[in-house]
PDB file of N, CA and C in Angstrom:
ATOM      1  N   UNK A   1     -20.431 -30.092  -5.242  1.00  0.00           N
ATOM      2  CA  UNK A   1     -21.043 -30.777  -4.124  1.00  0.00           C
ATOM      3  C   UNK A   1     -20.210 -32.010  -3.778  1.00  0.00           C
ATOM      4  N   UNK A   2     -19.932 -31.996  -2.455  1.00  0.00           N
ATOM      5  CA  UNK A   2     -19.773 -33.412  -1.923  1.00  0.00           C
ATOM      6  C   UNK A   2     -17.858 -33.543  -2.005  1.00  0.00           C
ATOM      7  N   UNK A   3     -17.301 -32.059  -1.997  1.00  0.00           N
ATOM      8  CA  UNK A   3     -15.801 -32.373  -2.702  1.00  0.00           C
ATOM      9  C   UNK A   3     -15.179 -32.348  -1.417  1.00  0.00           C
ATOM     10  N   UNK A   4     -13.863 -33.472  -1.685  1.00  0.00           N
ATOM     11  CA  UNK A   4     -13.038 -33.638  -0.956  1.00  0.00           C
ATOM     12  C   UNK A   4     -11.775 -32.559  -0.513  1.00  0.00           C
ATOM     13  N   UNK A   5     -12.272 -31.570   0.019  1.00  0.00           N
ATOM     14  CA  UNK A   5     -11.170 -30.547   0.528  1.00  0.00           C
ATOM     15  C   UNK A   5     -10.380 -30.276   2.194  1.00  0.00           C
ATOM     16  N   UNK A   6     -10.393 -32.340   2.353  1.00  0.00           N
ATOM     17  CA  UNK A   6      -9.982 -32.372   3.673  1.00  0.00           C
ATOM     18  C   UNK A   6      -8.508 -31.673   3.782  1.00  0.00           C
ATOM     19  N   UNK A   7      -8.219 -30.790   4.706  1.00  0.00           N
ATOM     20  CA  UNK A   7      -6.828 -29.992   4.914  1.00  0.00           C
ATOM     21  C   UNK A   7      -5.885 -29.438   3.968  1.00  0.00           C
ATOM     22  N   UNK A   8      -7.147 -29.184   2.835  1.00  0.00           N
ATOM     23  CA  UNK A   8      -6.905 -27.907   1.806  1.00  0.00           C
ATOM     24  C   UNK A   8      -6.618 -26.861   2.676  1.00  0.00           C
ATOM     25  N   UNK A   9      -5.570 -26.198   1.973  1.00  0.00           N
ATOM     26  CA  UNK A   9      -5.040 -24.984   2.206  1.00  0.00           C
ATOM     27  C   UNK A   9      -5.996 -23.797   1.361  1.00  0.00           C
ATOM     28  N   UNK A  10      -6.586 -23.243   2.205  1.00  0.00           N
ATOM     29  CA  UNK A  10      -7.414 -22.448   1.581  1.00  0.00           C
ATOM     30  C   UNK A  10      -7.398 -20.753   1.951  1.00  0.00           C
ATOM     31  N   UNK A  11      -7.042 -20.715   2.598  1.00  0.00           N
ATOM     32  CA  UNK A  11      -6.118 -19.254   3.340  1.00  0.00           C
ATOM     33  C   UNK A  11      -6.824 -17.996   2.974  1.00  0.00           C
ATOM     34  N   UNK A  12      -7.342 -16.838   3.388  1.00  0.00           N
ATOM     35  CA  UNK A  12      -7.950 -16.245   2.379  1.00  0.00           C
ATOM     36  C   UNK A  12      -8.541 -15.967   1.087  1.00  0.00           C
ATOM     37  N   UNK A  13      -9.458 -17.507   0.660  1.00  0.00           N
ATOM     38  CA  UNK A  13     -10.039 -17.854  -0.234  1.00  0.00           C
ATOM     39  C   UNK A  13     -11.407 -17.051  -0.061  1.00  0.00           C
ATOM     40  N   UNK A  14     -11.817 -16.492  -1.257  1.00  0.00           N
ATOM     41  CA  UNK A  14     -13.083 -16.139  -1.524  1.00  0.00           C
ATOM     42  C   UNK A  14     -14.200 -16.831  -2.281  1.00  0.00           C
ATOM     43  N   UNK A  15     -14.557 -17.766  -1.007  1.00  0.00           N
ATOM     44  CA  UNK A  15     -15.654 -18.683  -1.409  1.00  0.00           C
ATOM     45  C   UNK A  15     -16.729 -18.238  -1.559  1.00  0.00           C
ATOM     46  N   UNK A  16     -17.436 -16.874  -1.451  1.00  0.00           N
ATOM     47  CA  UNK A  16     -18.566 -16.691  -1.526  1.00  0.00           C
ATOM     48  C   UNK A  16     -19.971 -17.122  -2.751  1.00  0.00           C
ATOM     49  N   UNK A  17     -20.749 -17.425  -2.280  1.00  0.00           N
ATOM     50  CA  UNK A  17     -21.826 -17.878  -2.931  1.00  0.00           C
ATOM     51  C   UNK A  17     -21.426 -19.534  -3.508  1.00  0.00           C
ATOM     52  N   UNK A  18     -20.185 -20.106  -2.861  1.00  0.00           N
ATOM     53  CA  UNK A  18     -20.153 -21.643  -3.607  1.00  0.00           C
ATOM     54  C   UNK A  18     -20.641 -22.622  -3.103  1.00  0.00           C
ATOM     55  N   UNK A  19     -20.905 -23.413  -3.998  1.00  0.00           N
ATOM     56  CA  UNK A  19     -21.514 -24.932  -2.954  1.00  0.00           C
ATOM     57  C   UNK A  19     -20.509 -25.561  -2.874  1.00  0.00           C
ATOM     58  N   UNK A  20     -20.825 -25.636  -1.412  1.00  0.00           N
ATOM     59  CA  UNK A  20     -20.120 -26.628  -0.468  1.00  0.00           C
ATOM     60  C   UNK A  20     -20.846 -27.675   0.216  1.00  0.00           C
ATOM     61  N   UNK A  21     -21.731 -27.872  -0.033  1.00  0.00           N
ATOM     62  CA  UNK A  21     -22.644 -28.878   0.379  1.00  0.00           C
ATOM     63  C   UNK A  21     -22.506 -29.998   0.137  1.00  0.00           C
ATOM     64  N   UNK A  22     -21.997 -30.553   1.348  1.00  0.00           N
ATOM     65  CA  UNK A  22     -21.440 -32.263   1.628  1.00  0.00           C
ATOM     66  C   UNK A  22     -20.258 -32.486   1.359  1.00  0.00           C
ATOM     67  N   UNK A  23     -19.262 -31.186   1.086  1.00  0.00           N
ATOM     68  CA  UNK A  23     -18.147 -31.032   1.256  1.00  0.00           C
ATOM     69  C   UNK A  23     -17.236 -31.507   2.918  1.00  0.00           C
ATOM     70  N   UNK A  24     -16.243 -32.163   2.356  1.00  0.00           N
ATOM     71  CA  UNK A  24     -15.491 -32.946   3.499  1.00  0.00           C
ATOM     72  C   UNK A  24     -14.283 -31.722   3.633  1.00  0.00           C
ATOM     73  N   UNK A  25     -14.382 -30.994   4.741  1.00  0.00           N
ATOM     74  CA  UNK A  25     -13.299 -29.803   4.952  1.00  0.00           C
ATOM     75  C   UNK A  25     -12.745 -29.858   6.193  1.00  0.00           C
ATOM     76  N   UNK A  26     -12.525 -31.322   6.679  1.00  0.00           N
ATOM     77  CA  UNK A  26     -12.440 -31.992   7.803  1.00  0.00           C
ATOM     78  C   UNK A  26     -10.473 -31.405   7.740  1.00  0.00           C
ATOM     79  N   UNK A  27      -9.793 -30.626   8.866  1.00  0.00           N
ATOM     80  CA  UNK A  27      -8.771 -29.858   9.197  1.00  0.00           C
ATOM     81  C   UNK A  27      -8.271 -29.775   8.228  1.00  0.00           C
ATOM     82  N   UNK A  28      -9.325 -28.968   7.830  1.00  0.00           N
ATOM     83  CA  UNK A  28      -9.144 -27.787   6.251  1.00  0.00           C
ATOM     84  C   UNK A  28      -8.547 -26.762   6.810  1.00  0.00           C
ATOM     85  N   UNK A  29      -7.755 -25.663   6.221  1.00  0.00           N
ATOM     86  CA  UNK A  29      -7.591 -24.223   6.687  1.00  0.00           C
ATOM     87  C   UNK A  29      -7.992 -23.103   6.162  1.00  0.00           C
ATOM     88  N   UNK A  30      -9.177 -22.517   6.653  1.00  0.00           N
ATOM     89  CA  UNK A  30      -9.954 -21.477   5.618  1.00  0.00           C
ATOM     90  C   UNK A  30      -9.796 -20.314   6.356  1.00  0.00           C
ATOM     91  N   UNK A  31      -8.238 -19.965   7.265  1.00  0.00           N
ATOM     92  CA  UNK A  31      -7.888 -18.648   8.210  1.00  0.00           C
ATOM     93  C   UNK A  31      -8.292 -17.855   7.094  1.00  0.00           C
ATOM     94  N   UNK A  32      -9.304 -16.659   6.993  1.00  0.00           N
ATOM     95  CA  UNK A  32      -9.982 -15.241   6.520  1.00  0.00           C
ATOM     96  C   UNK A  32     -10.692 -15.680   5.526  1.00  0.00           C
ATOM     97  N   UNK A  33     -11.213 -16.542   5.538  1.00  0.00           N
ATOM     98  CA  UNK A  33     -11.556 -17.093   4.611  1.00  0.00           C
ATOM     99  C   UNK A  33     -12.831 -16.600   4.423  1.00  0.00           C
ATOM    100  N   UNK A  34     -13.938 -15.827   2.810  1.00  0.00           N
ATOM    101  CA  UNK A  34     -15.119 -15.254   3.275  1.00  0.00           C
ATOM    102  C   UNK A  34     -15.651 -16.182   2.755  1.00  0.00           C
ATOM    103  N   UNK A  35     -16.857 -16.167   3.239  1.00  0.00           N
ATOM    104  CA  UNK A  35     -17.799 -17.420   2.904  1.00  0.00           C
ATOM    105  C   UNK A  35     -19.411 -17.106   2.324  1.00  0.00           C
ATOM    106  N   UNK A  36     -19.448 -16.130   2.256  1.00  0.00           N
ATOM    107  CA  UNK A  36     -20.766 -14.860   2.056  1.00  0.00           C
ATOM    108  C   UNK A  36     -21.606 -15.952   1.155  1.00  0.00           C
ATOM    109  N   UNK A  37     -22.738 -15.937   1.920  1.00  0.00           N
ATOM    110  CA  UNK A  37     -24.129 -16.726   1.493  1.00  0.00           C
ATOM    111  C   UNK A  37     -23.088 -18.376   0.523  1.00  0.00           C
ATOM    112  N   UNK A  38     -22.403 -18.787   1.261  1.00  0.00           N
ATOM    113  CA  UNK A  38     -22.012 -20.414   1.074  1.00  0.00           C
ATOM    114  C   UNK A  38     -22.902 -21.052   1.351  1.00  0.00           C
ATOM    115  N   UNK A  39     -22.802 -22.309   0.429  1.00  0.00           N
ATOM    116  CA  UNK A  39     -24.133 -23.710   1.200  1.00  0.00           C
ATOM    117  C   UNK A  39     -23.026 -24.669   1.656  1.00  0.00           C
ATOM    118  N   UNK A  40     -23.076 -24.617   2.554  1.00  0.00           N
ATOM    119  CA  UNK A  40     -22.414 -25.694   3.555  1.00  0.00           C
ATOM    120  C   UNK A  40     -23.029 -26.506   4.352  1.00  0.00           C
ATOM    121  N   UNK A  41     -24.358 -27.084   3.695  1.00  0.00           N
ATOM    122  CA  UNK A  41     -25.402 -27.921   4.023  1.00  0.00           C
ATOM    123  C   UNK A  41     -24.306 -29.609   4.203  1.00  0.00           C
ATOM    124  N   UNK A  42     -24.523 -29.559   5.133  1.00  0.00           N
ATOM    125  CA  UNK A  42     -24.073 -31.064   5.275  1.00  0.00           C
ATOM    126  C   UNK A  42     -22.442 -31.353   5.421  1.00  0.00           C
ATOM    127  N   UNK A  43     -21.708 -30.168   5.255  1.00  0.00           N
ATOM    128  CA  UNK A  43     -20.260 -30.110   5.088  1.00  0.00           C
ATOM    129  C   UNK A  43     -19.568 -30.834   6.462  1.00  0.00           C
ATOM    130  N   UNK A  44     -18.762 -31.458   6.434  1.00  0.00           N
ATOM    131  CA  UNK A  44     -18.078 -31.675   7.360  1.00  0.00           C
ATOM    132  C   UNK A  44     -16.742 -31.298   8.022  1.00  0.00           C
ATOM    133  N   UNK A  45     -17.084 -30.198   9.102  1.00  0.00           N
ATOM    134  CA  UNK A  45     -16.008 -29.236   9.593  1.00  0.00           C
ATOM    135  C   UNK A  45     -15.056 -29.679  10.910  1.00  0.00           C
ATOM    136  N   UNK A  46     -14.930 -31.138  10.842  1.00  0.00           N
ATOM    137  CA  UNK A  46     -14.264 -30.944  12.231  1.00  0.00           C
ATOM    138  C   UNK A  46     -12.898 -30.937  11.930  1.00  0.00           C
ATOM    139  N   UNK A  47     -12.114 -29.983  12.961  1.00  0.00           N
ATOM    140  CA  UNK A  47     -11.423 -29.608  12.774  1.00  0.00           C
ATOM    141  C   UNK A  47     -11.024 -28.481  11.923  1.00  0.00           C
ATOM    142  N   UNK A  48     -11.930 -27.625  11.199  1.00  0.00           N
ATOM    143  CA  UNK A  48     -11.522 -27.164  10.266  1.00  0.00           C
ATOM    144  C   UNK A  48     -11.169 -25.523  10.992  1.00  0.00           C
ATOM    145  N   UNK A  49      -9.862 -24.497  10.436  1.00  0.00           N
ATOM    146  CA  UNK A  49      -9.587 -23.463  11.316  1.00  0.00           C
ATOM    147  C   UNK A  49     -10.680 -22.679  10.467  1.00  0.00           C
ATOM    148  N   UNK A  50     -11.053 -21.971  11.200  1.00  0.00           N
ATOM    149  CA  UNK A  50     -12.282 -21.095  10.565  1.00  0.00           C
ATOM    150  C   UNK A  50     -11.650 -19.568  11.171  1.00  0.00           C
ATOM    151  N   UNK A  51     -10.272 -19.085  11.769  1.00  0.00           N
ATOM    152  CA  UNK A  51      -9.869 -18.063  12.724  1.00  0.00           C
ATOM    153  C   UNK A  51     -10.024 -16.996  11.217  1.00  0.00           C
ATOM    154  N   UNK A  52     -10.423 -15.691  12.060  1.00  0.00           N
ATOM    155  CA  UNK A  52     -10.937 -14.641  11.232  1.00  0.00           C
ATOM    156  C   UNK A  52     -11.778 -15.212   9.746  1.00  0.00           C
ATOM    157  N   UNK A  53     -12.091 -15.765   9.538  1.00  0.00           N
ATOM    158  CA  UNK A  53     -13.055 -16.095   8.320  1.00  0.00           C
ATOM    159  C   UNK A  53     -14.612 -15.807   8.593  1.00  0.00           C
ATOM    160  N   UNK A  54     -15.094 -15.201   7.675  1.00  0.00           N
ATOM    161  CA  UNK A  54     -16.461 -14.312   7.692  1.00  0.00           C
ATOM    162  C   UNK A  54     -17.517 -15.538   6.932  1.00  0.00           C
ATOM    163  N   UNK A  55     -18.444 -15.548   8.173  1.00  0.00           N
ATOM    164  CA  UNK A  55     -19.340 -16.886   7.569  1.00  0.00           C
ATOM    165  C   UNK A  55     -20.783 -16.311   7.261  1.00  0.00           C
ATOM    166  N   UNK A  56     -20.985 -15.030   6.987  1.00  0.00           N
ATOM    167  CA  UNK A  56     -22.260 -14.195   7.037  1.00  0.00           C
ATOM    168  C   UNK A  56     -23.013 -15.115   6.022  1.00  0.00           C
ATOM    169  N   UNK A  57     -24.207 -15.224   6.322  1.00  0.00           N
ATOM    170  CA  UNK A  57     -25.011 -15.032   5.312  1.00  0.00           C
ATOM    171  C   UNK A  57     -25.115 -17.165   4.751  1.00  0.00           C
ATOM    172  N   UNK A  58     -23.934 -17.983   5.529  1.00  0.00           N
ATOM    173  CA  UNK A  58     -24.252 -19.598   4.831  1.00  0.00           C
ATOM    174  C   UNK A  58     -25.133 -19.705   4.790  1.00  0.00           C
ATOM    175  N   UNK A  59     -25.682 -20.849   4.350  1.00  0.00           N
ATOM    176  CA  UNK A  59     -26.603 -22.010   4.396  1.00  0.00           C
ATOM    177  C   UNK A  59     -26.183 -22.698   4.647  1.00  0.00           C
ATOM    178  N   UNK A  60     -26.237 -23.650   5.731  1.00  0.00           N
ATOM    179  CA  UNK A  60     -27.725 -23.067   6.525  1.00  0.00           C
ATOM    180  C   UNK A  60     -27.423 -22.276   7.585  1.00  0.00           C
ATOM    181  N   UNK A  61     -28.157 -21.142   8.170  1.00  0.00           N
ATOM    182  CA  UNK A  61     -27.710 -20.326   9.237  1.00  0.00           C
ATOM    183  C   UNK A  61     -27.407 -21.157  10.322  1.00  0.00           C
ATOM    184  N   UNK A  62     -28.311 -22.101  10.976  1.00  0.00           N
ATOM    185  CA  UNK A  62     -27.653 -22.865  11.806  1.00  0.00           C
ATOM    186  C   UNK A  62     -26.828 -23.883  12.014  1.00  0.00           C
ATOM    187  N   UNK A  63     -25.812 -23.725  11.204  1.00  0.00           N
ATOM    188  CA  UNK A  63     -24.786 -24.802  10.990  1.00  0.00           C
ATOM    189  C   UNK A  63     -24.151 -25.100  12.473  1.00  0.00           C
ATOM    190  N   UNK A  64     -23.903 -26.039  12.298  1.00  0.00           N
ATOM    191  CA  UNK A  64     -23.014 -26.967  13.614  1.00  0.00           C
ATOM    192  C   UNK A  64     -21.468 -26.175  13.616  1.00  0.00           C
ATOM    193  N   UNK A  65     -20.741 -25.922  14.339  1.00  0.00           N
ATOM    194  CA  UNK A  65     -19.151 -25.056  14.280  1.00  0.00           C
ATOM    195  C   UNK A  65     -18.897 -25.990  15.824  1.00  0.00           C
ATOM    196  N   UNK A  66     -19.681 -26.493  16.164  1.00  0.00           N
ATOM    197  CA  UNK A  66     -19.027 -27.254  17.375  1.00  0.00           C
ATOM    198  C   UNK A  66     -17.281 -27.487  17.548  1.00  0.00           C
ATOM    199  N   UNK A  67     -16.967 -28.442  16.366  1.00  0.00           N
ATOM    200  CA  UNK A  67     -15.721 -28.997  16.180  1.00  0.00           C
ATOM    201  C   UNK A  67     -14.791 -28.044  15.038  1.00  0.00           C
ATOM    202  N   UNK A  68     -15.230 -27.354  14.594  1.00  0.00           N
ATOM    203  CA  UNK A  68     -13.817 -26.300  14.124  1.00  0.00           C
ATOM    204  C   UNK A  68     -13.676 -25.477  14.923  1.00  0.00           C
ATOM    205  N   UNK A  69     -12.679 -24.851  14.512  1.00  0.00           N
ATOM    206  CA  UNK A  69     -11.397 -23.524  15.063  1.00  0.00           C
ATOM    207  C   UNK A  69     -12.207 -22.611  14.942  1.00  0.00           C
ATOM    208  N   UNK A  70     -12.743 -21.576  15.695  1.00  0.00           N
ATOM    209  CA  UNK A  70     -12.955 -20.429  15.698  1.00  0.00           C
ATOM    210  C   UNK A  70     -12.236 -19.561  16.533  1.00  0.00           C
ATOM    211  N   UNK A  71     -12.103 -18.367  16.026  1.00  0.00           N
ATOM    212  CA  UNK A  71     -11.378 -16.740  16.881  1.00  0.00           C
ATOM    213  C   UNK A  71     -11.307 -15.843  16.565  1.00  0.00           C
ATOM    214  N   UNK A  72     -12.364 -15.082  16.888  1.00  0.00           N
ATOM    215  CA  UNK A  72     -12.978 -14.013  15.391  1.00  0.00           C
ATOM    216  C   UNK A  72     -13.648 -14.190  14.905  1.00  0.00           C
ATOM    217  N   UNK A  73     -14.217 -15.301  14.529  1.00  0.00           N
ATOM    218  CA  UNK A  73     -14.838 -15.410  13.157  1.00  0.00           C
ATOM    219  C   UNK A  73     -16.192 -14.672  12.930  1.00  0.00           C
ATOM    220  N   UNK A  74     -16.251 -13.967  11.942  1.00  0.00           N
ATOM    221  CA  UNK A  74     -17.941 -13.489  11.724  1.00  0.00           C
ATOM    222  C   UNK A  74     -19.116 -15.070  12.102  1.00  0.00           C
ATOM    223  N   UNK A  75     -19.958 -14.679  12.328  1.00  0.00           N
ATOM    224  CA  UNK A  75     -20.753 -16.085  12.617  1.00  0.00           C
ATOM    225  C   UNK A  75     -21.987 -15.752  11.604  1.00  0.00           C
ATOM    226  N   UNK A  76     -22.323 -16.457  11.312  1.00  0.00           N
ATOM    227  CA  UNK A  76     -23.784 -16.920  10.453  1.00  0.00           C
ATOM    228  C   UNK A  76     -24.736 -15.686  10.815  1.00  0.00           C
ATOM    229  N   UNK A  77     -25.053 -15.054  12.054  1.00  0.00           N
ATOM    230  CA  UNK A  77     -26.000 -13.949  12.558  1.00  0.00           C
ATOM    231  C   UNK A  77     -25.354 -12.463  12.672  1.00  0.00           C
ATOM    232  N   UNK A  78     -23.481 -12.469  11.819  1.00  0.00           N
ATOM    233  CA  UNK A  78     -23.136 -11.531  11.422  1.00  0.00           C
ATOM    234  C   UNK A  78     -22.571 -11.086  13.298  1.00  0.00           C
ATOM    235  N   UNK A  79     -22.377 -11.925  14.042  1.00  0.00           N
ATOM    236  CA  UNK A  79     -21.934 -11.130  15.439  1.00  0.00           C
ATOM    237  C   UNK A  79     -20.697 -12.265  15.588  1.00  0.00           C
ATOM    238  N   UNK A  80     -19.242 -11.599  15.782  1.00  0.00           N
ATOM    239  CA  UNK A  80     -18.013 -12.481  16.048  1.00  0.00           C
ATOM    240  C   UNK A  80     -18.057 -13.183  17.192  1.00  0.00           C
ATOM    241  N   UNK A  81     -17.195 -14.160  17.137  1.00  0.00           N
ATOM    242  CA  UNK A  81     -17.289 -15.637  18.160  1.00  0.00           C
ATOM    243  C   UNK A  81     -16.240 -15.006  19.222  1.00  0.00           C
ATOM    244  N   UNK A  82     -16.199 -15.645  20.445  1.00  0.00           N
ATOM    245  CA  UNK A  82     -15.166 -15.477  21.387  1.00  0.00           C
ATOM    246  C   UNK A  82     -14.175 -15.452  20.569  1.00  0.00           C
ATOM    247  N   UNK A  83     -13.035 -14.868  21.971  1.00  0.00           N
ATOM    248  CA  UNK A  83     -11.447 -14.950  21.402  1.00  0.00           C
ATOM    249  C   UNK A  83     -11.072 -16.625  21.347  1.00  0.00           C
TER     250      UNK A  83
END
């Protein structure tokens, strides 16, 4: 909780099921990155590339993606984001 992984290189990392909650992933790079049932309660994503990375299933489903990279990406309700 709460870890500093601002513009970690994270590249096809298989984060699934980790806490990330209050994690700083501020222009992090998590390109394919799966994220399957993650808690990313409170995480802070701006900037972060999220392109092809599968976010099925976080916590919380309605997370904010305002300010990261998306293109492709699986979304929280399992349906991909614009190009």
């Amino acid at each position: 909780m709460g870890q500093n992984l601002s513009q970690a290189n994270l590249i096809g990392a298989d984060l699934s099921d980790c806490n990330l909650s209050d994690a700083d992933l501020t222009d992090a790079d998590l390109r394919g990155a799966i994220l399957l049932r993650a808690n990313l309660t409170g995480a802070k994503l701006n900037g972060t590339n999220l392109k092809w990375a599968a976010l099925t299933k976080v916590i919380p489903p309605d997370i904010n993606l305002n300010h990261a990279i998306l293109n492709r990406t699986i979304l929280p309700n399992g349906c991909p984001s614009e190009l």
